[in-house]
C-alpha atoms as a PDB file:
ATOM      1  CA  UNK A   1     -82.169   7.606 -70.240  1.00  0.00           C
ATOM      2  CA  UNK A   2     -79.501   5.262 -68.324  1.00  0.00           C
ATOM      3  CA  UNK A   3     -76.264   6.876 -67.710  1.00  0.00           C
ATOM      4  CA  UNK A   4     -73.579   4.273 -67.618  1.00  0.00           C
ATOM      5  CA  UNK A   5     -70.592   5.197 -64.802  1.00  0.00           C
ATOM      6  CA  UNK A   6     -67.743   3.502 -64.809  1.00  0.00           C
ATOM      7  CA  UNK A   7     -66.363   2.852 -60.845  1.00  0.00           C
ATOM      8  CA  UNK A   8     -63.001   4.387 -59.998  1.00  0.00           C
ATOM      9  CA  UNK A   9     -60.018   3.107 -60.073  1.00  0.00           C
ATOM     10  CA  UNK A  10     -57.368   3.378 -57.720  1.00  0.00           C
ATOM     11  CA  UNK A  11     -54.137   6.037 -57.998  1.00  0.00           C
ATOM     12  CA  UNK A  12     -52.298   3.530 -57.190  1.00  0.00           C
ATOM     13  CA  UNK A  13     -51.945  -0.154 -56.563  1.00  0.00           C
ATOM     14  CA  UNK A  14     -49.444  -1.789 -54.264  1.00  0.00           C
ATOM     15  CA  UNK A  15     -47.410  -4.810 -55.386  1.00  0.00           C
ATOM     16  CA  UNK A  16     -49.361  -8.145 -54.832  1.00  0.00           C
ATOM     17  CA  UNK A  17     -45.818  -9.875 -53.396  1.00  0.00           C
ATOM     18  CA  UNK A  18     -46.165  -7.510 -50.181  1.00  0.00           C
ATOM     19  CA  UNK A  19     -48.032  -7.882 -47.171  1.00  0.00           C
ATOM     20  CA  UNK A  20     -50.875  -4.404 -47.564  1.00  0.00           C
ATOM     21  CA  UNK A  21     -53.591  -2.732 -45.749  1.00  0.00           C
ATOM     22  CA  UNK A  22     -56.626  -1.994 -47.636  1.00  0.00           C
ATOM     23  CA  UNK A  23     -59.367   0.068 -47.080  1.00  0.00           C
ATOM     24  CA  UNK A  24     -62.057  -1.721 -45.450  1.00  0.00           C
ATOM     25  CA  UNK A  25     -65.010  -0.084 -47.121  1.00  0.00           C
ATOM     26  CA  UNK A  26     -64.208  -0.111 -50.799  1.00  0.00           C
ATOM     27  CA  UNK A  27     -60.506  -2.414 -50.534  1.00  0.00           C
ATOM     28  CA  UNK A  28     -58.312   0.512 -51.908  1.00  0.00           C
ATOM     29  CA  UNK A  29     -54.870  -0.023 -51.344  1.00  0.00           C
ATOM     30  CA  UNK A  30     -53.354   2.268 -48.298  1.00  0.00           C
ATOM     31  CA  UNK A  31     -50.039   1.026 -47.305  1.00  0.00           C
ATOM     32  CA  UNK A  32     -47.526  -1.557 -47.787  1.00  0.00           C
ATOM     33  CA  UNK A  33     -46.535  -3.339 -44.429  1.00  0.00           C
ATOM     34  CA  UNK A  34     -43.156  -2.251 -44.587  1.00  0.00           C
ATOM     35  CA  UNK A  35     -44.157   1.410 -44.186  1.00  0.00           C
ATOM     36  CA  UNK A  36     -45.693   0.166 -40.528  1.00  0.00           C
ATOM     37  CA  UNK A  37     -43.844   2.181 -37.643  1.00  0.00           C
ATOM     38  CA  UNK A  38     -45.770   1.042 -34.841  1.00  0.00           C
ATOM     39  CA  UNK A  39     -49.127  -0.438 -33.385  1.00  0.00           C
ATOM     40  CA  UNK A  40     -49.449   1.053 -30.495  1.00  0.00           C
ATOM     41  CA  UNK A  41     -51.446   4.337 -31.492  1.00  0.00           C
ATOM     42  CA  UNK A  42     -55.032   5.465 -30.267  1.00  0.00           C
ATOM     43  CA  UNK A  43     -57.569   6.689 -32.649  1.00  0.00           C
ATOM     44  CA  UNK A  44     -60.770   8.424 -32.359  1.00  0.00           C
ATOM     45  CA  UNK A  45     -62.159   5.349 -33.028  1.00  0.00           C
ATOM     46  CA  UNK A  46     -59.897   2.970 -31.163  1.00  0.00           C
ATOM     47  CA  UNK A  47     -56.441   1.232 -31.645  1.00  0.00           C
ATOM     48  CA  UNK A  48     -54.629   2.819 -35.022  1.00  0.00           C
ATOM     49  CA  UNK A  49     -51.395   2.216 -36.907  1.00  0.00           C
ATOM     50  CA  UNK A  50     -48.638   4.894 -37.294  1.00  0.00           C
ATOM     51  CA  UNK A  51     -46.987   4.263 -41.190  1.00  0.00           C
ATOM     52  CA  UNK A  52     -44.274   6.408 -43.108  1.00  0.00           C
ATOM     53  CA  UNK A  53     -46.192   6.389 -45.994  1.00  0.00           C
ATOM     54  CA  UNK A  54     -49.558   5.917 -47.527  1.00  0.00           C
ATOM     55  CA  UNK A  55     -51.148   5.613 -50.638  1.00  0.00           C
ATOM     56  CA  UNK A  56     -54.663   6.666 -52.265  1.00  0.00           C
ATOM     57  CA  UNK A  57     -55.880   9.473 -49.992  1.00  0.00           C
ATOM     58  CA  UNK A  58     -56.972  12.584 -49.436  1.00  0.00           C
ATOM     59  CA  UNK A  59     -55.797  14.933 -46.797  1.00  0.00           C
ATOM     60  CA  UNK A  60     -57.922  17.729 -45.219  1.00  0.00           C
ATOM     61  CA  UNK A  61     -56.821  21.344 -43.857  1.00  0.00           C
ATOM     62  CA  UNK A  62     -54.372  21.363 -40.643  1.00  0.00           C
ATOM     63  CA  UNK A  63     -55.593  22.393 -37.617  1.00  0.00           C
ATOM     64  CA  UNK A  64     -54.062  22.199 -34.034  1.00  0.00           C
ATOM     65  CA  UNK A  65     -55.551  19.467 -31.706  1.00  0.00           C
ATOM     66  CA  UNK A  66     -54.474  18.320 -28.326  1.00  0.00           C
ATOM     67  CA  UNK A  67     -53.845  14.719 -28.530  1.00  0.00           C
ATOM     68  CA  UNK A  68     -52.567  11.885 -25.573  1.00  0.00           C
ATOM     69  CA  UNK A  69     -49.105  12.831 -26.342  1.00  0.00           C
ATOM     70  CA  UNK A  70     -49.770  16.694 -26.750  1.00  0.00           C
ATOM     71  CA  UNK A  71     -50.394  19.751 -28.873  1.00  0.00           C
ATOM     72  CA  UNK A  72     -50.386  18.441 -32.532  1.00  0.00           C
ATOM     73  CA  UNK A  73     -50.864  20.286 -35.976  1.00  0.00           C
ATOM     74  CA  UNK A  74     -52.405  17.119 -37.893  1.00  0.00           C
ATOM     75  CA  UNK A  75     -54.889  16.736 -40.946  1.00  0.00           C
ATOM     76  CA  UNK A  76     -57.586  14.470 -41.295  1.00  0.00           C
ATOM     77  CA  UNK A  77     -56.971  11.696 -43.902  1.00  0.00           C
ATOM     78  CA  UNK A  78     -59.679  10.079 -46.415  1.00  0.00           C
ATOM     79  CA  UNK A  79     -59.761   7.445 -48.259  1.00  0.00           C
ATOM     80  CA  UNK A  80     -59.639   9.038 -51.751  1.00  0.00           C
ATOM     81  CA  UNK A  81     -62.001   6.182 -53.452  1.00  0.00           C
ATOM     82  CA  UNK A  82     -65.003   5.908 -51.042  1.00  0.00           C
ATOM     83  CA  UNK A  83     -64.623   9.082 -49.242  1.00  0.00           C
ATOM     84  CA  UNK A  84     -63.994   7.463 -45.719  1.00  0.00           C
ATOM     85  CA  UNK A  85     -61.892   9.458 -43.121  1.00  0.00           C
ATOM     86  CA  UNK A  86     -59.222   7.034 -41.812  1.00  0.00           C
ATOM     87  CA  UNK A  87     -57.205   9.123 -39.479  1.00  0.00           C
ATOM     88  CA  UNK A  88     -54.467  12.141 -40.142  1.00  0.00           C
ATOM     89  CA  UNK A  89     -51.393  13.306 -40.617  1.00  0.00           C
ATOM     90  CA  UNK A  90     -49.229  14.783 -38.233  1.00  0.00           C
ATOM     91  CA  UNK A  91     -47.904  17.998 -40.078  1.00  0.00           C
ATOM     92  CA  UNK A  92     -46.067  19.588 -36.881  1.00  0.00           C
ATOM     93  CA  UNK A  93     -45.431  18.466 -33.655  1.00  0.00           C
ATOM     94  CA  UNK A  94     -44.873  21.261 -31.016  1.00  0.00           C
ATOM     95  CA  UNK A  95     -42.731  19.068 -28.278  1.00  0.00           C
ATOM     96  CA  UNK A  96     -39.657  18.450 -29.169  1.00  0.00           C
ATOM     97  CA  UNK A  97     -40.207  14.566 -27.848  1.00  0.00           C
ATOM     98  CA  UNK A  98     -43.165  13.987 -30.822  1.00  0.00           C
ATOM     99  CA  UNK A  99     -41.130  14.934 -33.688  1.00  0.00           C
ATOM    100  CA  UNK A 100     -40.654  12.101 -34.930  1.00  0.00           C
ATOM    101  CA  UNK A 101     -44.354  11.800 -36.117  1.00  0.00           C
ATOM    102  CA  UNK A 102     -44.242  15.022 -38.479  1.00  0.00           C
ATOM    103  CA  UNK A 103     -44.837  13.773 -42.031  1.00  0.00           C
ATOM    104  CA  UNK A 104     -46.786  10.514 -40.892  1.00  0.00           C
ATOM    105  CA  UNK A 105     -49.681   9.043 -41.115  1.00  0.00           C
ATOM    106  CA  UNK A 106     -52.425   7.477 -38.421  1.00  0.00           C
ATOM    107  CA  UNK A 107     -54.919   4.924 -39.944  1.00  0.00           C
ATOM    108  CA  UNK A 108     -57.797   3.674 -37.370  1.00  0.00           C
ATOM    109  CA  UNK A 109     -58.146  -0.166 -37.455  1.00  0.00           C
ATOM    110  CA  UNK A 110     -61.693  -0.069 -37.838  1.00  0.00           C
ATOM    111  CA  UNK A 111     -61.243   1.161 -41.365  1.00  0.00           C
ATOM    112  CA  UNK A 112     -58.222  -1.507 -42.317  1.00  0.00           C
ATOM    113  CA  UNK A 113     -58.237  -4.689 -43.544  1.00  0.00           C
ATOM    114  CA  UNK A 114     -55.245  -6.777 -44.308  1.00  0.00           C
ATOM    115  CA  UNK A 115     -54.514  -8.254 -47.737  1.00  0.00           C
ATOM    116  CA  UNK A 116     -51.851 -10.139 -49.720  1.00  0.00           C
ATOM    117  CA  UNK A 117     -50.191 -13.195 -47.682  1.00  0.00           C
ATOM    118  CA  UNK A 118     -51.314 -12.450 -43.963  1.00  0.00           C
ATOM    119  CA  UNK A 119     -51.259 -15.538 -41.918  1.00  0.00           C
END
Protein backbone atom coordinates (compact mmCIF):
# COMPACT_ATOMS: atom_id res chain seq x y z
CA UNK A 1 0.00 0.00 0.00
CA UNK A 2 1.46 3.64 -0.96
CA UNK A 3 0.60 6.27 1.44
CA UNK A 4 0.45 9.56 -0.34
CA UNK A 5 1.86 12.72 2.07
CA UNK A 6 1.34 15.85 1.13
CA UNK A 7 4.69 18.28 2.10
CA UNK A 8 4.03 21.12 4.53
CA UNK A 9 3.31 24.24 3.98
CA UNK A 10 4.55 27.17 5.57
CA UNK A 11 2.63 29.27 8.64
CA UNK A 12 3.38 31.92 7.00
CA UNK A 13 4.72 33.52 3.88
CA UNK A 14 6.42 36.88 3.65
CA UNK A 15 5.46 39.40 0.96
CA UNK A 16 7.39 38.75 -2.37
CA UNK A 17 7.98 42.89 -2.73
CA UNK A 18 10.48 42.63 0.40
CA UNK A 19 13.92 41.75 0.59
CA UNK A 20 13.64 37.98 3.05
CA UNK A 21 15.78 35.41 4.56
CA UNK A 22 14.84 31.93 3.97
CA UNK A 23 15.74 28.91 5.44
CA UNK A 24 18.52 27.37 3.72
CA UNK A 25 17.54 23.75 4.04
CA UNK A 26 13.92 23.60 3.03
CA UNK A 27 13.53 27.78 1.81
CA UNK A 28 10.87 28.58 4.56
CA UNK A 29 10.41 32.05 5.00
CA UNK A 30 12.17 33.48 8.42
CA UNK A 31 12.32 37.16 8.32
CA UNK A 32 11.69 40.14 6.34
CA UNK A 33 14.88 42.41 5.99
CA UNK A 34 13.39 45.15 7.69
CA UNK A 35 13.21 43.21 10.97
CA UNK A 36 17.35 43.06 10.64
CA UNK A 37 18.92 44.85 13.82
CA UNK A 38 22.38 44.10 13.24
CA UNK A 39 25.14 41.81 11.59
CA UNK A 40 27.54 41.76 13.81
CA UNK A 41 26.48 38.68 16.08
CA UNK A 42 28.48 35.33 16.71
CA UNK A 43 26.82 32.04 16.52
CA UNK A 44 27.69 28.64 17.51
CA UNK A 45 28.26 28.13 14.15
CA UNK A 46 29.81 31.39 13.05
CA UNK A 47 28.68 34.99 12.06
CA UNK A 48 24.62 35.36 12.85
CA UNK A 49 22.00 38.06 12.42
CA UNK A 50 20.13 39.69 15.37
CA UNK A 51 16.18 40.46 13.92
CA UNK A 52 13.04 41.84 15.89
CA UNK A 53 11.01 39.38 14.54
CA UNK A 54 10.80 36.06 12.87
CA UNK A 55 8.52 33.93 11.25
CA UNK A 56 7.91 29.98 10.93
CA UNK A 57 9.71 28.55 13.97
CA UNK A 58 9.83 26.73 16.77
CA UNK A 59 11.31 27.74 20.03
CA UNK A 60 12.77 25.31 22.64
CA UNK A 61 12.81 25.56 26.65
CA UNK A 62 14.97 28.58 28.23
CA UNK A 63 17.88 27.88 29.87
CA UNK A 64 20.73 30.22 31.16
CA UNK A 65 23.99 30.24 29.05
CA UNK A 66 27.02 32.40 29.31
CA UNK A 67 27.49 34.03 26.06
CA UNK A 68 30.47 36.78 24.67
CA UNK A 69 28.43 39.50 26.06
CA UNK A 70 27.35 37.61 29.35
CA UNK A 71 24.87 35.59 31.36
CA UNK A 72 21.82 35.11 28.99
CA UNK A 73 18.38 33.27 29.49
CA UNK A 74 17.87 32.36 25.62
CA UNK A 75 15.96 29.44 23.75
CA UNK A 76 17.04 27.57 20.95
CA UNK A 77 15.11 28.34 17.71
CA UNK A 78 14.06 25.73 14.82
CA UNK A 79 13.02 26.01 11.79
CA UNK A 80 9.40 24.80 12.17
CA UNK A 81 9.28 23.08 8.48
CA UNK A 82 12.52 20.98 8.32
CA UNK A 83 13.29 20.80 11.91
CA UNK A 84 16.70 22.73 11.67
CA UNK A 85 17.94 24.68 14.80
CA UNK A 86 18.86 28.20 13.57
CA UNK A 87 19.86 29.98 16.68
CA UNK A 88 17.65 31.43 19.86
CA UNK A 89 15.96 33.79 21.47
CA UNK A 90 17.10 35.91 24.06
CA UNK A 91 14.22 35.70 26.74
CA UNK A 92 16.18 37.69 29.62
CA UNK A 93 19.20 39.40 29.75
CA UNK A 94 20.78 39.70 33.29
CA UNK A 95 23.13 43.00 32.61
CA UNK A 96 21.47 45.81 32.44
CA UNK A 97 23.79 46.80 29.16
CA UNK A 98 22.14 43.53 27.02
CA UNK A 99 18.64 44.43 27.44
CA UNK A 100 18.02 45.43 24.54
CA UNK A 101 18.19 41.82 23.06
CA UNK A 102 15.22 40.37 25.31
CA UNK A 103 12.45 39.34 22.90
CA UNK A 104 14.90 38.82 19.83
CA UNK A 105 15.97 36.54 17.76
CA UNK A 106 19.69 35.15 16.56
CA UNK A 107 19.70 33.26 13.17
CA UNK A 108 23.28 31.61 12.20
CA UNK A 109 24.23 32.44 8.55
CA UNK A 110 24.99 29.05 7.73
CA UNK A 111 21.32 28.23 7.85
CA UNK A 112 20.12 31.60 5.76
CA UNK A 113 19.75 32.26 2.43
CA UNK A 114 18.59 35.46 0.92
CA UNK A 115 15.57 35.76 -1.36
CA UNK A 116 13.35 38.30 -3.14
CA UNK A 117 15.41 41.26 -4.94
CA UNK A 118 19.00 40.90 -3.33
CA UNK A 119 21.60 42.38 -5.51
Amino acid sequence: MVRMTRSKTFQAYLPSCHRTYSCIHCRAHLANHDELISKSFQGSQGRAYLFNSVVNIGCGPAEERVLLTGLHAVADIYCENCKTTLGWKYEHAFESSQKYKEGKFIIELAHMIKDNGWD
